[in-house]
Protein backbone atom coordinates (compact mmCIF):
# COMPACT_ATOMS: atom_id res chain seq x y z
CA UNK A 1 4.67 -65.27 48.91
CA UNK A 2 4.32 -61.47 49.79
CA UNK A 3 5.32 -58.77 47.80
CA UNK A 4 5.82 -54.81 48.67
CA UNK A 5 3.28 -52.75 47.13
CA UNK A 6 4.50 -49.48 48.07
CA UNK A 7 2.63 -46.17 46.04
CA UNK A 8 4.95 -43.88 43.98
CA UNK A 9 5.63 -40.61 45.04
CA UNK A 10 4.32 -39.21 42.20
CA UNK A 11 0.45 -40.32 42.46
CA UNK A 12 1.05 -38.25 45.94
CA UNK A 13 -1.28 -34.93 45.42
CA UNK A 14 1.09 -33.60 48.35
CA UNK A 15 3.95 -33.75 46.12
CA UNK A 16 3.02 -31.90 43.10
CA UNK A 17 2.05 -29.26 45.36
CA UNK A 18 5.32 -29.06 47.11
CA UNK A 19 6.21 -29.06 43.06
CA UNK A 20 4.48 -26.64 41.62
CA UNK A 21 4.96 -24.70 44.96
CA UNK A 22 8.74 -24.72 44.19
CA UNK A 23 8.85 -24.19 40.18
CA UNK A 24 6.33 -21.08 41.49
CA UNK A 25 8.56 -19.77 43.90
CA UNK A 26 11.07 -20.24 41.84
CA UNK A 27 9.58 -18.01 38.75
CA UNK A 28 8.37 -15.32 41.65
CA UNK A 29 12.63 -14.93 42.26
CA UNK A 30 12.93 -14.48 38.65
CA UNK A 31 10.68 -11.96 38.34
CA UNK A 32 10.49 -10.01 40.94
CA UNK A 33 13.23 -7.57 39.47
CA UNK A 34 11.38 -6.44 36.90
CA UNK A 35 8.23 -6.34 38.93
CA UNK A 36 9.42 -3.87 41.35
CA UNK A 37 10.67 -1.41 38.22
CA UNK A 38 7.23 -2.02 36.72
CA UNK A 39 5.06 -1.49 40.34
CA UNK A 40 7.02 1.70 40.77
CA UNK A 41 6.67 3.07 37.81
CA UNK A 42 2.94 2.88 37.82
CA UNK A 43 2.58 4.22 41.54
CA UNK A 44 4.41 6.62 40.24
CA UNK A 45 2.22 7.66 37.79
CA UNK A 46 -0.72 7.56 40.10
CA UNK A 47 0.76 9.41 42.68
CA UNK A 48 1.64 12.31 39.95
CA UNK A 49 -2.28 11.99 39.08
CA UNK A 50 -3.12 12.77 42.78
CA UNK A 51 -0.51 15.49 43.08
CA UNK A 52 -1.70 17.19 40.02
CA UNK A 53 -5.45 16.82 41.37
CA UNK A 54 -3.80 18.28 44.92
CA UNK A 55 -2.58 21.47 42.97
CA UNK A 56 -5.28 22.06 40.89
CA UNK A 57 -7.87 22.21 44.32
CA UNK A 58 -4.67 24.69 45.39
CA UNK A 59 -3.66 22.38 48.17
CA UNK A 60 0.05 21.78 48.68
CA UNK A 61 1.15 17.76 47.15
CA UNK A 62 1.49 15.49 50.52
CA UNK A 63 2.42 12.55 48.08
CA UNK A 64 6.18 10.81 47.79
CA UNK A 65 6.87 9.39 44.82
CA UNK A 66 7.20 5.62 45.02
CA UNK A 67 10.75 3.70 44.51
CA UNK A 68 11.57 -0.03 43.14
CA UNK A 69 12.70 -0.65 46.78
CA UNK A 70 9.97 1.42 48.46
CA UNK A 71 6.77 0.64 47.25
CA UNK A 72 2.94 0.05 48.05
CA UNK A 73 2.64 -2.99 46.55
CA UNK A 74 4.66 -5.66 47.75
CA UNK A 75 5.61 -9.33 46.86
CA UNK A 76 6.07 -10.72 49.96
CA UNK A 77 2.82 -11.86 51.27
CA UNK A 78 2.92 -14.34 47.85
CA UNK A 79 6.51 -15.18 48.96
CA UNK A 80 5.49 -15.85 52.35
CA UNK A 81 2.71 -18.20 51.23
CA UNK A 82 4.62 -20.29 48.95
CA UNK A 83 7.20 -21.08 51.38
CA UNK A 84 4.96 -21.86 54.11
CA UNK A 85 2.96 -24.03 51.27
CA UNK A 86 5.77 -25.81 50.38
CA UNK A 87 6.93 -26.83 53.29
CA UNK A 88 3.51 -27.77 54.79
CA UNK A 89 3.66 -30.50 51.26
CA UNK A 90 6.99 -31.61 51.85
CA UNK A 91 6.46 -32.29 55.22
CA UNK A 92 3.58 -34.36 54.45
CA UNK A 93 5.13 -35.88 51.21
CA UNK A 94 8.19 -36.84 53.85
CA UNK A 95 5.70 -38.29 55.99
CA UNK A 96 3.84 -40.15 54.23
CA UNK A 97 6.27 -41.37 51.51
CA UNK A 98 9.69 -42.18 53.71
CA UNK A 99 8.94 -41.96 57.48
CA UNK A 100 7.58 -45.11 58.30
CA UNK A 101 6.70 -46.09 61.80
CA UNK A 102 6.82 -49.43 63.21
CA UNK A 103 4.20 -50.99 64.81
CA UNK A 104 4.11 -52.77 67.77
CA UNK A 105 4.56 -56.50 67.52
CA UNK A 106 5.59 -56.27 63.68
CA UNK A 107 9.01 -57.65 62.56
CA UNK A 108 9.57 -54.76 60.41
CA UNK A 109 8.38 -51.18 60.29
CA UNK A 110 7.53 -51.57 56.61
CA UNK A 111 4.96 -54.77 57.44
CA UNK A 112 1.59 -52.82 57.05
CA UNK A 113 3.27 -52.34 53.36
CA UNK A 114 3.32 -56.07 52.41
CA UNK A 115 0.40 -57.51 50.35
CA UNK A 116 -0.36 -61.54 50.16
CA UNK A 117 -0.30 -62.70 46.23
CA UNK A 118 -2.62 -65.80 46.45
């Protein structure tokens, strides 16, 4: 008598980092409003710090104030490397969890699955 012994998907490390990869991209879409008011306002207030230093040595301020859409810090390197890390896991997770090969001489691609119950 043989019996399938096939792994849950959720004992897969790959899948709870496609997970958490998603909930964090996710949250990073949520937030980044508020982010890029916050950013802004505090490049702001640096760059009025250097133009104040600028005047002070009598040199004329070189310095634009930063914007919510044009900033110096951006998010989009930690967008980037979410997406590309969750793809990388679900690729893997679809490999390894619902793309099974067949190999050659089996009956059935899902034979390397079955287990003998004595």
């Amino acid at each position: 008598m043989t019996t399938r012994a096939r792994k849950s998907i959720l004992e897969s490390p790959w899948y709870w980092i496609y997970a958490f990869a998603a909930v964090g991209l996710a949250l990073l879409l949520l937030i980044q409003p508020k982010f890029a008011q916050r950013q802004a306002n505090q490049e702001k207030q640096h760059q009025a710090r250097q133009r104040a230093h600028q005047i002070e040595q009598g040199k004329t301020p070189t310095v634009e104030p930063s914007t919510a859409e044009n900033r110096i810090v951006q998010l989009k390197p930690l967008f980037i490397f979410l997406i590309v890390l969750m793809l990388a896991a679900w690729i893997v997770t679809w490999r390894t969890h619902f793309y099974r090969r067949s190999s050659p001489g089996s009956s059935s691609p899902d034979d390397h699955d079955e287990k003998e119950i004595p």
